[in-house]
Protein backbone atom coordinates (compact mmCIF):
# COMPACT_ATOMS: atom_id res chain seq x y z
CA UNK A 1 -12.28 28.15 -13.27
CA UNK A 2 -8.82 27.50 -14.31
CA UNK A 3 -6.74 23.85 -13.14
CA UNK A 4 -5.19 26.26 -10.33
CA UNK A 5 -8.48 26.94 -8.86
CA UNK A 6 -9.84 23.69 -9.27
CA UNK A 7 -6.86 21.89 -7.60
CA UNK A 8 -7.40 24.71 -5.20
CA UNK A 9 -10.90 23.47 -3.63
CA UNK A 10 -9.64 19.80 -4.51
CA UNK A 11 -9.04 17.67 -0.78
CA UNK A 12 -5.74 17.23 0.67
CA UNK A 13 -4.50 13.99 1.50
CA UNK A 14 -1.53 13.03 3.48
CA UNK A 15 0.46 10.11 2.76
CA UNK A 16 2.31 8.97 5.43
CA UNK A 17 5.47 6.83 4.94
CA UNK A 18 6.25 4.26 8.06
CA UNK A 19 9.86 4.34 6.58
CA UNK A 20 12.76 6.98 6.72
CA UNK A 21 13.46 6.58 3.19
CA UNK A 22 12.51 9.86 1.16
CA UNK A 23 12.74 8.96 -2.04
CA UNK A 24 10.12 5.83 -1.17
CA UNK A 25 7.89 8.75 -0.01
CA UNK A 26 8.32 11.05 -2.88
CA UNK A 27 7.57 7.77 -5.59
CA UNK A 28 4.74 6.62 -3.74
CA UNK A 29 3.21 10.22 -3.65
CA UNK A 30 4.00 10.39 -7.80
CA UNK A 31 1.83 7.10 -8.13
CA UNK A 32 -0.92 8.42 -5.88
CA UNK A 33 -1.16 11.20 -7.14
CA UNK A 34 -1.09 10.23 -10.32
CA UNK A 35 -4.37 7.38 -9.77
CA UNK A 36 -6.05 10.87 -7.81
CA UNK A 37 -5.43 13.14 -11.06
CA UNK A 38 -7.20 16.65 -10.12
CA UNK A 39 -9.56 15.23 -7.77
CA UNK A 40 -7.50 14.94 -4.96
CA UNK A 41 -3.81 16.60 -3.73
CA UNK A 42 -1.48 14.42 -2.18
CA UNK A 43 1.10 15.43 0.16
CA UNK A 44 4.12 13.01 1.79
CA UNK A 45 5.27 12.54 4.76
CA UNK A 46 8.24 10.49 5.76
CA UNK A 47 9.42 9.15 9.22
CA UNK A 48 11.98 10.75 11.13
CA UNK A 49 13.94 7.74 12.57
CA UNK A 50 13.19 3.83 12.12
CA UNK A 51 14.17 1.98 8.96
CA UNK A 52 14.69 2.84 5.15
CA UNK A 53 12.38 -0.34 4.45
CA UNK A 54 10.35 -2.49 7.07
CA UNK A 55 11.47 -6.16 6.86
CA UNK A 56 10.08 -7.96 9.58
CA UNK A 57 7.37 -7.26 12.15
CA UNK A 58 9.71 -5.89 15.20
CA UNK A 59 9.99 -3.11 12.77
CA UNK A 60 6.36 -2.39 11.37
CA UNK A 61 5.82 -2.75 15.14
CA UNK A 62 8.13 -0.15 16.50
CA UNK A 63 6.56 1.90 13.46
CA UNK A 64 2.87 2.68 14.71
CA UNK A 65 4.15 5.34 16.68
CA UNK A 66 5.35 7.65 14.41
CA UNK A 67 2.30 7.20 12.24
CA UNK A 68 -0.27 8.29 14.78
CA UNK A 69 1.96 10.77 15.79
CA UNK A 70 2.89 12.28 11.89
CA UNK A 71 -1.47 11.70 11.66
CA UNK A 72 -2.50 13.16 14.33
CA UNK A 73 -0.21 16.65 14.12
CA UNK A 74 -1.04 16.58 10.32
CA UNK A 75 -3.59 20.20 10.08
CA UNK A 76 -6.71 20.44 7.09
CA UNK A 77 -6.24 16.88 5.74
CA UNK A 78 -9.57 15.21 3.93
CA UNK A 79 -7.79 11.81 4.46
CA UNK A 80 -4.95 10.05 5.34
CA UNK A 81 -2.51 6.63 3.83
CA UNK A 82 -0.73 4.41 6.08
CA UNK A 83 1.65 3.70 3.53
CA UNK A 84 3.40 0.56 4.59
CA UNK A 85 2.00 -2.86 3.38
CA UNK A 86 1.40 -3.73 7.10
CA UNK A 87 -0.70 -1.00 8.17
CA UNK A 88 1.04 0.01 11.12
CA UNK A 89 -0.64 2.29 13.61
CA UNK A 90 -3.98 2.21 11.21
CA UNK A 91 -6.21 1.44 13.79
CA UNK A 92 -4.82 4.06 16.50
CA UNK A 93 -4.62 6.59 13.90
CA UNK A 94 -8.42 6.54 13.37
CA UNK A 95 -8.57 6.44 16.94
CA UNK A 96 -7.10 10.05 16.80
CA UNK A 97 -8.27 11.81 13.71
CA UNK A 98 -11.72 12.75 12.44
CA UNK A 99 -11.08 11.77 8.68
CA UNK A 100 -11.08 8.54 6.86
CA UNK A 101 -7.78 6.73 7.29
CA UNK A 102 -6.72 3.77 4.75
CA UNK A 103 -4.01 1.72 5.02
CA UNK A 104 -2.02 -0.29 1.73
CA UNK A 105 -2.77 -4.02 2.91
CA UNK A 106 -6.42 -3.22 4.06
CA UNK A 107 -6.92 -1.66 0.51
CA UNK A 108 -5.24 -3.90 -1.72
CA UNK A 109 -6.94 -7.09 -0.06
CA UNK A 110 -10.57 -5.28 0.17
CA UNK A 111 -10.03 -4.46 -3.61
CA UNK A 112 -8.47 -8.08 -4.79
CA UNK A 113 -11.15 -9.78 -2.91
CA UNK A 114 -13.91 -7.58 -4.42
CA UNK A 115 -16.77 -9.94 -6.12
CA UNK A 116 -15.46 -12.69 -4.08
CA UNK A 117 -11.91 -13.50 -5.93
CA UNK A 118 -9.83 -15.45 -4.60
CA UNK A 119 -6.47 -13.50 -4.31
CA UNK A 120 -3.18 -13.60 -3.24
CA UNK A 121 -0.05 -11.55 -2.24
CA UNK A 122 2.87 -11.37 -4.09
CA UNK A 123 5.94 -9.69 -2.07
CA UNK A 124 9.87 -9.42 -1.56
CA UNK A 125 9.56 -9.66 2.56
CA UNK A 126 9.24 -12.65 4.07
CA UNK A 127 9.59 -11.86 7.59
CA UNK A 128 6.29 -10.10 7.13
CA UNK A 129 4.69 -13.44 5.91
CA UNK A 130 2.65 -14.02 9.11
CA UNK A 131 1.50 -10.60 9.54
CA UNK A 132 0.32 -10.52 6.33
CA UNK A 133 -1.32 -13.46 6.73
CA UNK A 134 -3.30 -12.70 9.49
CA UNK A 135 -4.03 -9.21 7.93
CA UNK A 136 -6.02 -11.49 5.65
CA UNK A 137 -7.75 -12.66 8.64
CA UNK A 138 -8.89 -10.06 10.53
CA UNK A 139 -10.40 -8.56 7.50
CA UNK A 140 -12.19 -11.60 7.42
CA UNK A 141 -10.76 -12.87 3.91
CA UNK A 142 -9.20 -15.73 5.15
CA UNK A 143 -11.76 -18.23 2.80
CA UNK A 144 -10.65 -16.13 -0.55
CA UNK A 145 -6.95 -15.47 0.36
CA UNK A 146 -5.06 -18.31 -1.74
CA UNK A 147 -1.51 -17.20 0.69
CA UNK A 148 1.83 -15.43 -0.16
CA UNK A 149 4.47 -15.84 -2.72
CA UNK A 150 7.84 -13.86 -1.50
CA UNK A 151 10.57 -13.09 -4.26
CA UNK A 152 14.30 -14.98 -3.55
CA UNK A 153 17.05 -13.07 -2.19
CA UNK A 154 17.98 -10.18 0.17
CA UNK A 155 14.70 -7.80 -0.56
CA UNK A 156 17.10 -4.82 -0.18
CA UNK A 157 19.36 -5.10 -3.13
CA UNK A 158 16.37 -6.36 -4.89
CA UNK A 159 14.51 -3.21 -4.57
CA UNK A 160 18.02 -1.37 -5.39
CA UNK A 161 17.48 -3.14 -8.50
CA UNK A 162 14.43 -2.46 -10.11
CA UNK A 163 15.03 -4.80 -13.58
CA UNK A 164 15.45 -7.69 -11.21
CA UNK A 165 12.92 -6.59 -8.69
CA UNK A 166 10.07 -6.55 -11.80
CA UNK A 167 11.38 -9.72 -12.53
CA UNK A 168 11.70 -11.50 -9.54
CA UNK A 169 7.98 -10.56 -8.53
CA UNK A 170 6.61 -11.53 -11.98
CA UNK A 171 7.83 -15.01 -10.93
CA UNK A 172 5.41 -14.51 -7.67
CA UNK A 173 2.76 -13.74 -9.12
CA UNK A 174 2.89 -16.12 -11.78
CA UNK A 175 3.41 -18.68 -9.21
CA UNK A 176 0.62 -17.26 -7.24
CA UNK A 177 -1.64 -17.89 -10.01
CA UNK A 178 -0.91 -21.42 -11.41
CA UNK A 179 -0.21 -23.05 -8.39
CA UNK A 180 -2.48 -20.86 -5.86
CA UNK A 181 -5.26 -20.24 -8.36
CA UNK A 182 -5.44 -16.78 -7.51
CA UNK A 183 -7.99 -14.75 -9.39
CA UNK A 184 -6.43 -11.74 -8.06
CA UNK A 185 -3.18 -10.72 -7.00
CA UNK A 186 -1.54 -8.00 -4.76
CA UNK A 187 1.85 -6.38 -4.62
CA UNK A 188 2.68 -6.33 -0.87
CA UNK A 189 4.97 -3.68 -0.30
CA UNK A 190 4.52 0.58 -0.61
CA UNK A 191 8.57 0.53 -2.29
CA UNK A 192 7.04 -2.07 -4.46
CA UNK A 193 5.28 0.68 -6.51
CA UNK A 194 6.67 1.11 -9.73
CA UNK A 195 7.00 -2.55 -10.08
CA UNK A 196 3.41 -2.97 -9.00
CA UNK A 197 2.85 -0.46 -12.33
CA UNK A 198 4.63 -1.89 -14.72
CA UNK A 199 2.94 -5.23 -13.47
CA UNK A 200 -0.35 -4.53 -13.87
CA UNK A 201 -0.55 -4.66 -17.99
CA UNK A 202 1.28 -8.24 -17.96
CA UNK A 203 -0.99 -10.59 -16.53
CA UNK A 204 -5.33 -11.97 -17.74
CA UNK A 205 -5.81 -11.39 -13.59
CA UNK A 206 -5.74 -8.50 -11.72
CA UNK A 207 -2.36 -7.59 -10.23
CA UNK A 208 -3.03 -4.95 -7.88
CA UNK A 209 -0.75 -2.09 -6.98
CA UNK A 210 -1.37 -0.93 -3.08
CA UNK A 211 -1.07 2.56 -3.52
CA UNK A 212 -3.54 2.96 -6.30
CA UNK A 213 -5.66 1.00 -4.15
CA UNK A 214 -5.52 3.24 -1.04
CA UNK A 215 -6.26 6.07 -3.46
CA UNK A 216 -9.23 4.51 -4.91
CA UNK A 217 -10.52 3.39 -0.98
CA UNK A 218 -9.70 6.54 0.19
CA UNK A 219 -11.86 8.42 -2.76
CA UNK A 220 -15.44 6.32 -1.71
CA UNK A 221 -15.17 6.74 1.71
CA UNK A 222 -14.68 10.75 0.95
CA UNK A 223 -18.14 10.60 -1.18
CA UNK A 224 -19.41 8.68 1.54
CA UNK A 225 -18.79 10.98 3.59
């Protein structure tokens, strides 16, 4: 069988972007579907009104919606990633669909915690601090989560910038790991994803992209299946 055929019978997966920015949909489906290679096809899809990037939790919030409802409509999907770092509408989405559903936070925490590491996050929004923190929480990670370290500056232009954006969360996760004593660290944010990349080779301790990570969750719970 050819790579047409194989990709053929390979499982769809839809990638669902909280924000309205396309381009943040179209890299994020690049990166997953580059950690899926042939065994999985990734589609996007973006939301129709909101924000270009979530900020702060009245946003993520007002969110959920459109993610159970871009979900639920979805037709012959194997799986499904809430692709904002807050997970909105994660839970009510697997309320309403009869495939596995991942989200970016739940999968880059489950994956930095794995073997019991301590881990932290390393991010550009800090009016998500709280909600990330008690993401940590509820997965019941609080004793291994070492906290947050958010970049300086308006995280906007900074992820207009992607030099300074590399930069800037370099110095988090640096921080995050001499001062925190992280053993792991993840990149909090689904725009974050090319930084997260470039990240990973640069540090002894795992720095964890969240979109790679949904891939990877998403891929056991499909042979579980």
């Amino acid at each position: 069988m050819d790579d047409r055929g194989m990709r053929g019978r390979a499982p769809r997966i839809l990638l669902i972007n909280p924000n309205t920015n396309r381009a943040t949909t179209a890299m994020m489906v690049a990166l997953a579907q580059a950690e899926a290679g042939d065994a999985m096809i990734v589609e996007g899809a973006t939301a129709a009104s909101g924000v270009p990037m979530i900020l702060d939790e009245a946003a993520l919030a007002a969110s959920a919606e459109q993610v159970v409802a871009i979900g639920a409509g979805a037709a012959a999907m194997a799986g499904m990633i809430v692709a904002a770092f807050g997970d909105p509408g994660l839970e009510m989405l697997r309320g309403s669909v009869a495939v596995p559903v991942v989200g970016l936070c739940e999968a880059g925490m489950l994956e930095a915690a794995a073997g019991g590491r301590r881990f932290g996050v390393a991010t550009t929004t800090p009016a998500l601090a709280a909600a990330i923190d008690a993401k940590a929480r509820a997965l019941g990670l609080g004793p291994l989560y070492t906290g947050i370290r958010v970049t300086p500056g308006d995280p906007t232009a900074l992820v207009g910038d992607p030099e300074r954006l590399e930069r800037a969360l370099a110095d988090a996760v640096a921080l995050a790991i001499e001062r925190d004593e992280a053993e792991a660290v993840v990149i909090g944010g689904g725009p974050l994803g090319r930084a997260a990349s470039a990240l990973e080779r640069r540090f002894a301790v795992p720095v964890i992209g969240p979109v790679p990570a949904a891939i990877r969750r998403l891929a056991r719970l499909l042979q579980e299946r």
